[in-house]
Protein backbone atom coordinates (compact mmCIF):
# COMPACT_ATOMS: atom_id res chain seq x y z
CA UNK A 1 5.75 2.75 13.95
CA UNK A 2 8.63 0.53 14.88
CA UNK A 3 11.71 3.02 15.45
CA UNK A 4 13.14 4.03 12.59
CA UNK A 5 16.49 5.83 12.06
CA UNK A 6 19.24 6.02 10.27
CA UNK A 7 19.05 4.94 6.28
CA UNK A 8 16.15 4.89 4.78
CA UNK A 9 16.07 3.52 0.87
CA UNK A 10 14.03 5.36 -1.30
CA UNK A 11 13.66 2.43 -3.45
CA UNK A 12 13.20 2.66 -7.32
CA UNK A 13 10.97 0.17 -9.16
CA UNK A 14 12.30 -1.57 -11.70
CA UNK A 15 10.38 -2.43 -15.00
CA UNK A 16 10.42 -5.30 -17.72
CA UNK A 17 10.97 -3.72 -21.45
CA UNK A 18 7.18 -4.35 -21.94
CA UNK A 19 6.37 -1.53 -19.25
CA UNK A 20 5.56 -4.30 -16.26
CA UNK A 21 6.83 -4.15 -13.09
CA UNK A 22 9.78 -6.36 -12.83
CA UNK A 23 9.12 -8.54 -9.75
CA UNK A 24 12.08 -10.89 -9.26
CA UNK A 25 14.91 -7.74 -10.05
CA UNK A 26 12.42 -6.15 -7.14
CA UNK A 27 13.04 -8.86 -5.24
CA UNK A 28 16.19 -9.34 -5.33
CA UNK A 29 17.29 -5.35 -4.22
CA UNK A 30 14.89 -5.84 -1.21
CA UNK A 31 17.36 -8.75 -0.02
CA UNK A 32 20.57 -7.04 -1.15
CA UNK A 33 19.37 -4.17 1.34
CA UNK A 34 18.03 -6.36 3.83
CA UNK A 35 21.92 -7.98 4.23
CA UNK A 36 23.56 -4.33 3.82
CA UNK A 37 22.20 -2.97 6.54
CA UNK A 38 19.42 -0.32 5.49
CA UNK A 39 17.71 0.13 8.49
CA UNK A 40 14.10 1.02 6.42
CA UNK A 41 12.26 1.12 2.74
CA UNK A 42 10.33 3.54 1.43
CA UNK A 43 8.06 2.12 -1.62
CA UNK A 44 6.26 4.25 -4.25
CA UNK A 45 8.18 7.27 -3.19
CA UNK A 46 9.76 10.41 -6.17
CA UNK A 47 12.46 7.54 -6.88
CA UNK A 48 9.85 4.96 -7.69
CA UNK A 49 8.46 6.57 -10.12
CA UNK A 50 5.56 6.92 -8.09
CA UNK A 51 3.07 9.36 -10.64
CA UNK A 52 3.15 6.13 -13.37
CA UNK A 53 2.34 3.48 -10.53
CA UNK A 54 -1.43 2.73 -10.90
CA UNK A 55 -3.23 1.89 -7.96
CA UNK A 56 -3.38 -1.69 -8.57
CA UNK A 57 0.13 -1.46 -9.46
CA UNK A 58 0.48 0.54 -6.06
CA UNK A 59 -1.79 -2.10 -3.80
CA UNK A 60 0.30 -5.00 -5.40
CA UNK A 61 4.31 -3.65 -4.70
CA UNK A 62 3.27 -2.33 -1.15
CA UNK A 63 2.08 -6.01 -0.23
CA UNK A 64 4.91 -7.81 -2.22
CA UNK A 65 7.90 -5.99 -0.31
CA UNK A 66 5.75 -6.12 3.16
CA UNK A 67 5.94 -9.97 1.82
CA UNK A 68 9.18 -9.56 1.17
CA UNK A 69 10.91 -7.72 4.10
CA UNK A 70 8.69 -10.00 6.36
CA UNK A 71 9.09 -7.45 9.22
CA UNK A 72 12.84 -7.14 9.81
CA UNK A 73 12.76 -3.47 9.16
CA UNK A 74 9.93 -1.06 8.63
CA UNK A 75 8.34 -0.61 5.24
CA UNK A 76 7.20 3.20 4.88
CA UNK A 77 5.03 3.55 1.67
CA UNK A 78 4.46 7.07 -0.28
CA UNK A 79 0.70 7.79 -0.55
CA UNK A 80 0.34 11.66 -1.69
CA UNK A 81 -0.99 13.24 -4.04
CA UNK A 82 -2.29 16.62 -5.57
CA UNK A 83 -6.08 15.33 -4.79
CA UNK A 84 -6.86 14.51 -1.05
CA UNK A 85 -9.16 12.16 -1.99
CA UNK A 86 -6.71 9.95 -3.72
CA UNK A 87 -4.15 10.14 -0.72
CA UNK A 88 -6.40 8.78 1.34
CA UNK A 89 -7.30 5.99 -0.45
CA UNK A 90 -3.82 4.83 -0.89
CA UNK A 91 -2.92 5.51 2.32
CA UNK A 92 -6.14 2.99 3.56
CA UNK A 93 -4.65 0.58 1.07
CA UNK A 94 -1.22 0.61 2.25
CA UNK A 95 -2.85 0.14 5.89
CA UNK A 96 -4.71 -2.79 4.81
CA UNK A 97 -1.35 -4.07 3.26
CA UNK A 98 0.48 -4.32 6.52
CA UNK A 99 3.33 -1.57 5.54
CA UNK A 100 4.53 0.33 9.30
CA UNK A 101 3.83 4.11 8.23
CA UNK A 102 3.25 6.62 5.44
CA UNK A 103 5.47 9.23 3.26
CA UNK A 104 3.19 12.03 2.54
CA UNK A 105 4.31 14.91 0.07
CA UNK A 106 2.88 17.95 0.48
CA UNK A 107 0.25 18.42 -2.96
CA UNK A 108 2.01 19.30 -6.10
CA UNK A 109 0.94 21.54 -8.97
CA UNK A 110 -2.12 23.10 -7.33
CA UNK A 111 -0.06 24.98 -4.69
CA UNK A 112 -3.00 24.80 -2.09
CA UNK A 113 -2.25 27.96 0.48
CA UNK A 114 -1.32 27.53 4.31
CA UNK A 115 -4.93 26.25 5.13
CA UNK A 116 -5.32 23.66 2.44
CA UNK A 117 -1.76 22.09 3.18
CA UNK A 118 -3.16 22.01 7.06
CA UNK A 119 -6.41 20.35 5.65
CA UNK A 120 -4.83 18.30 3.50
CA UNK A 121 -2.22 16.43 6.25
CA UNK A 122 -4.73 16.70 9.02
CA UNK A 123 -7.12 14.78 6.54
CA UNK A 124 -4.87 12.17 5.71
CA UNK A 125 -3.65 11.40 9.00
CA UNK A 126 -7.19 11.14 10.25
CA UNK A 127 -8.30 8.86 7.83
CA UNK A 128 -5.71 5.93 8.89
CA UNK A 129 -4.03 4.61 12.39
CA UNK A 130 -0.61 5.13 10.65
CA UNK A 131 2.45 7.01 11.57
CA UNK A 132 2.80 9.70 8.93
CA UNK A 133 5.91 11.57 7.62
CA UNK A 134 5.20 14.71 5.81
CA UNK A 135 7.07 15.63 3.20
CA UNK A 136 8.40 18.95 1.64
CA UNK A 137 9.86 18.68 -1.47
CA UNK A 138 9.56 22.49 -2.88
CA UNK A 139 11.23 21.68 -6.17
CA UNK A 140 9.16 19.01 -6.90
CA UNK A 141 5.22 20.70 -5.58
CA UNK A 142 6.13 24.85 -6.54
CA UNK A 143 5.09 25.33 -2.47
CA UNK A 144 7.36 25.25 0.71
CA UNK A 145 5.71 24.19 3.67
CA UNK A 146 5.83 26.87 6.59
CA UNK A 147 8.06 25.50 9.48
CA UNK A 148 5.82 26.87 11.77
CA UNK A 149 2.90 24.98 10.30
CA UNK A 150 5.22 21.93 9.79
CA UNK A 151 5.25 22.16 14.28
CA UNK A 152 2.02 22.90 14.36
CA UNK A 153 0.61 19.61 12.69
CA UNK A 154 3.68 17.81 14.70
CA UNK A 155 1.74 19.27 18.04
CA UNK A 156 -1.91 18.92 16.99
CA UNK A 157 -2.31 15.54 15.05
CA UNK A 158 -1.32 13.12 17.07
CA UNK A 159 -0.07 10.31 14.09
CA UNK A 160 2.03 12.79 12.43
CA UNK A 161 5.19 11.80 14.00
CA UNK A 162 7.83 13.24 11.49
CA UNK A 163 8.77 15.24 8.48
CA UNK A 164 10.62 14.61 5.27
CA UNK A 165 12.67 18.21 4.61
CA UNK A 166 13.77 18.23 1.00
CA UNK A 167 14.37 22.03 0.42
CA UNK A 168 18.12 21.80 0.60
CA UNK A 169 18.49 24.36 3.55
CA UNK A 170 20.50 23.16 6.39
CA UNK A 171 18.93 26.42 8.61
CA UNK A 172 15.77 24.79 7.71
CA UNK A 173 16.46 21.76 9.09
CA UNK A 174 17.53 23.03 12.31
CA UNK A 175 15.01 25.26 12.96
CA UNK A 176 13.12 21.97 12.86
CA UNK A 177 14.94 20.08 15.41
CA UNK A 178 15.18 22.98 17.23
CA UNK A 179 11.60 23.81 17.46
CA UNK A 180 9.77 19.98 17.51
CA UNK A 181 7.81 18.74 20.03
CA UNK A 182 9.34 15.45 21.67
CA UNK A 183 8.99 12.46 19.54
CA UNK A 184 9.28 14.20 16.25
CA UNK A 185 11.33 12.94 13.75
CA UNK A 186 13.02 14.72 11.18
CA UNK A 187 14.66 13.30 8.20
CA UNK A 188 16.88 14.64 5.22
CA UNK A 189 15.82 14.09 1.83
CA UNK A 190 19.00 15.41 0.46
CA UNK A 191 21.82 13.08 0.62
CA UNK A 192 24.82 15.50 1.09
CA UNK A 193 22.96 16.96 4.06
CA UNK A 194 22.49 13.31 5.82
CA UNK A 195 25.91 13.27 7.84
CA UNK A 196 25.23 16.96 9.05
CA UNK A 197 21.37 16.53 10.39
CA UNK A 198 22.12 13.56 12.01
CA UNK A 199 24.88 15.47 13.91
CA UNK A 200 22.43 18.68 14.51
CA UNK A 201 20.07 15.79 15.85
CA UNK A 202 17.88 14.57 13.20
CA UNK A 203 17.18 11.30 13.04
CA UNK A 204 18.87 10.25 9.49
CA UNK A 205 17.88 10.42 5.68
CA UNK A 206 15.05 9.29 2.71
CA UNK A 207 18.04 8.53 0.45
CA UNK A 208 18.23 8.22 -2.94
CA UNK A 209 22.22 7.31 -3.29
CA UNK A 210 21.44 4.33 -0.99
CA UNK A 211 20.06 2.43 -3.44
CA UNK A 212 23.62 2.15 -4.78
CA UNK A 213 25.88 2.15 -1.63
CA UNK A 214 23.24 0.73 0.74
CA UNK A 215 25.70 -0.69 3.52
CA UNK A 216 28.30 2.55 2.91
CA UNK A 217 25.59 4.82 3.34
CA UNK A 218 24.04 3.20 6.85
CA UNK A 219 27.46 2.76 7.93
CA UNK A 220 27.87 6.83 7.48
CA UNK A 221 24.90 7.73 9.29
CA UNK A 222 25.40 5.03 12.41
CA UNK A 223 29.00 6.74 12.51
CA UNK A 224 27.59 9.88 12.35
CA UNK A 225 24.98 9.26 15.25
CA UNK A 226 27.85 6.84 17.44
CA UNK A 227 29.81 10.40 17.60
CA UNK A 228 32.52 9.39 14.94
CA UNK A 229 33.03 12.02 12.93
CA UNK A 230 35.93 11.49 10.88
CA UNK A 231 34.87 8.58 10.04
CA UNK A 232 31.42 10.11 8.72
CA UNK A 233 33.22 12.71 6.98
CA UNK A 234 35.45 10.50 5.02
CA UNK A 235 32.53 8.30 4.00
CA UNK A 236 30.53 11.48 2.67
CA UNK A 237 33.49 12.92 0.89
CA UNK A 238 34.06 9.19 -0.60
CA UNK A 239 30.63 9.32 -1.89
CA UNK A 240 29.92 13.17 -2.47
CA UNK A 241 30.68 13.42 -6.05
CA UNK A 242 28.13 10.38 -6.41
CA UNK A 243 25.13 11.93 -4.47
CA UNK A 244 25.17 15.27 -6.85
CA UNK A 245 25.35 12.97 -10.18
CA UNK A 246 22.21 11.08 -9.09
CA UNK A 247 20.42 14.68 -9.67
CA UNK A 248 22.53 15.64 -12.72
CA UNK A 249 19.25 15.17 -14.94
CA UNK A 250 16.07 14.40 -12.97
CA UNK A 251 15.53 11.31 -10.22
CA UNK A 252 15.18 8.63 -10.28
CA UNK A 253 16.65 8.28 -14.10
CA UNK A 254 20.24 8.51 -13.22
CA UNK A 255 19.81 6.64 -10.29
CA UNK A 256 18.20 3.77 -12.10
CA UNK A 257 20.89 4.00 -14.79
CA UNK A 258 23.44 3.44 -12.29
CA UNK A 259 21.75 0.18 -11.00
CA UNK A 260 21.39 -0.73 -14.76
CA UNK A 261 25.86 -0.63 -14.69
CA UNK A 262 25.84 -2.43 -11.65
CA UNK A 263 23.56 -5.27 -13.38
CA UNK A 264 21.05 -5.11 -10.60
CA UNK A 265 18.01 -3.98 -12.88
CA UNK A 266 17.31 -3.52 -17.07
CA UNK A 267 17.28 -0.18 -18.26
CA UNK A 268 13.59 0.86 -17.87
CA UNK A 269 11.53 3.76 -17.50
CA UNK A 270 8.00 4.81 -18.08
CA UNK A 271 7.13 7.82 -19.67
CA UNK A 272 8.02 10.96 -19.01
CA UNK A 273 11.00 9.51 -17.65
CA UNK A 274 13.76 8.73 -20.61
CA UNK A 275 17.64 7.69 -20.67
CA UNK A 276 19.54 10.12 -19.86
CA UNK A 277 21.90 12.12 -22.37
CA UNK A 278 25.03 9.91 -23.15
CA UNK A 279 27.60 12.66 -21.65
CA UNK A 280 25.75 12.51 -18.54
CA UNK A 281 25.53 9.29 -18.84
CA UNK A 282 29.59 8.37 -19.02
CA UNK A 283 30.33 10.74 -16.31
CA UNK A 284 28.14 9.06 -13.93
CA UNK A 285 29.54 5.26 -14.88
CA UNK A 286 33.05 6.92 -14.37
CA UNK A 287 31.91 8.28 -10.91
CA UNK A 288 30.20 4.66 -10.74
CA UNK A 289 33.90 2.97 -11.68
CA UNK A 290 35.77 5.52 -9.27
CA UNK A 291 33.68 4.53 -6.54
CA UNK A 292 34.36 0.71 -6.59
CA UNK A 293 30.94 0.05 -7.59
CA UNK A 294 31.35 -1.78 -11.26
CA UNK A 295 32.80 -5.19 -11.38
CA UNK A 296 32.48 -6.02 -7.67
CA UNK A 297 32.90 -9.22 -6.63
CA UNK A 298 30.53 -8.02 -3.61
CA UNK A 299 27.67 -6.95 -5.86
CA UNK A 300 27.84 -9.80 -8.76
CA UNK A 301 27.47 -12.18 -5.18
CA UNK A 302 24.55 -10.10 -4.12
């Protein structure tokens, strides 16, 4: 996989009111991140909505934003599942489709034990020449992935070249670094952790709150990883209050609603996924207002 570090989008999908996907709004965040300076998009990830994305909805968005991004930074698609069987097939698809590497979550629901989650990556990663990122997202699958077996599958299968660590644990993360084989990437999923993994050594952050400051948030991290500090610090503190309301209700709703204010996308989700409660709601545009992001000549340009 071309290198990849730094900001990562974990792009939402936007949808017409009839329940489509909603090509040209699509197209038009892939080019606003493109000129801010995201250094990488994840499609078909948590924030995409990805459990309502059919697979022909999946096989068309992964080749319309590899269309799209036409190779100026990689394209990372999210192709697991809760059935093996399906993960692999979308993971063959997004080969075929010309996207750079795979986001892999650990299966949800079924809570396979230690074995299973090694059969299930090892399975996966065998079935495509890829680069694959696992991906532990406990609150999202009910099942924590072992570090040890997280290093294990980082020595052993060879195309497993980095991990996604979403369990909010900071000691997790650096018994990671600390304990990876050379080459091995490891990535925050949680926002307000991005500055400080990047300065224990990680390699940057699957971020949801880049979808709304794409250019603040890659300037934090490439401050973080040039050794500026302060300057890191003052951009997470700017934006702090921000990251925790995109998780006041569940992602990727808030998130969404917030592009909806900034008159990037229309208000759509699909089932399960609602608008949010109105209180929520107003406290997030007035985070939204504080932050700059409302009524910018920047973003009506963009």
């Amino acid at each position: 996989m071309k290198s990849i570090q730094g900001s990562i989008v974990a792009l939402v999908t936007p949808f017409n009111a009839d329940g489509d996907i909603d090509y040209r709004s699509l197209k038009n965040l892939i080019q606003w991140h493109l000129k801010q300076g995201t250094n990488g998009i994840l499609v078909n990830g948590t924030t995409g909505e990805s459990p309502s994305i059919s697979l022909d909805e999946f096989d068309a968005i992964t080749k319309f934003v590899v269309r799209q991004v036409n190779a100026q930074i990689p394209v990372l698609a999210g192709t697991g599942s809760n059935h093996t069987e399906d993960a692999i097939i979308k993971s063959q698809i997004a080969e075929y489709n010309g996207v750079d590497g795979l986001l892999v979550v650990s299966p949800y629901y079924n809570k396979p034990s230690r074995n299973g989650l090694k059969h299930y990556f090892a399975s996966v990663a065998s079935s495509t020449n890829l680069p694959l990122i696992m991906y532990n997202v406990p609150g999202r699958t009910g099942t924590a992935m072992p570090v040890d077996l997280i290093i294990e599958l980082a020595i052993t299968v060879g195309n497993i070249i980095g991990i996604k660590e979403s369990a909010s644990s900071m000691g997790r993360i650096m018994d990671l670094i600390q304990q990876r084989p050379d080459g091995f990437r490891v990535y925050s999923g949680d926002d307000d952790l991005a500055v400080n993994t990047v300065l224990m050594g990680g390699d940057g952050c699957i971020s949801v709150v880049a979808n709304q400051i794409p250019g603040r948030f890659s300037q934090m991290l490439s401050a973080a990883f040039n050794g500026e500090v302060e300057l890191a610090r003052n951009l997470h503190y700017q934006y702090y209050n921000l990251m925790k309301l995109n998780f006041i209700e569940s992602n990727p709703m808030p998130v969404k609603t917030a592009l909806h204010h900034m008159e990037f996308i229309d208000l759509n989700f699909r089932s399960p996924m609602v608008q949010m409660e109105k209180q929520n709601e107003r406290e997030l545009v007035k985070e939204l207002e504080r932050c700059g992001l409302l009524q910018s000549p920047a973003i009506h340009a963009a």
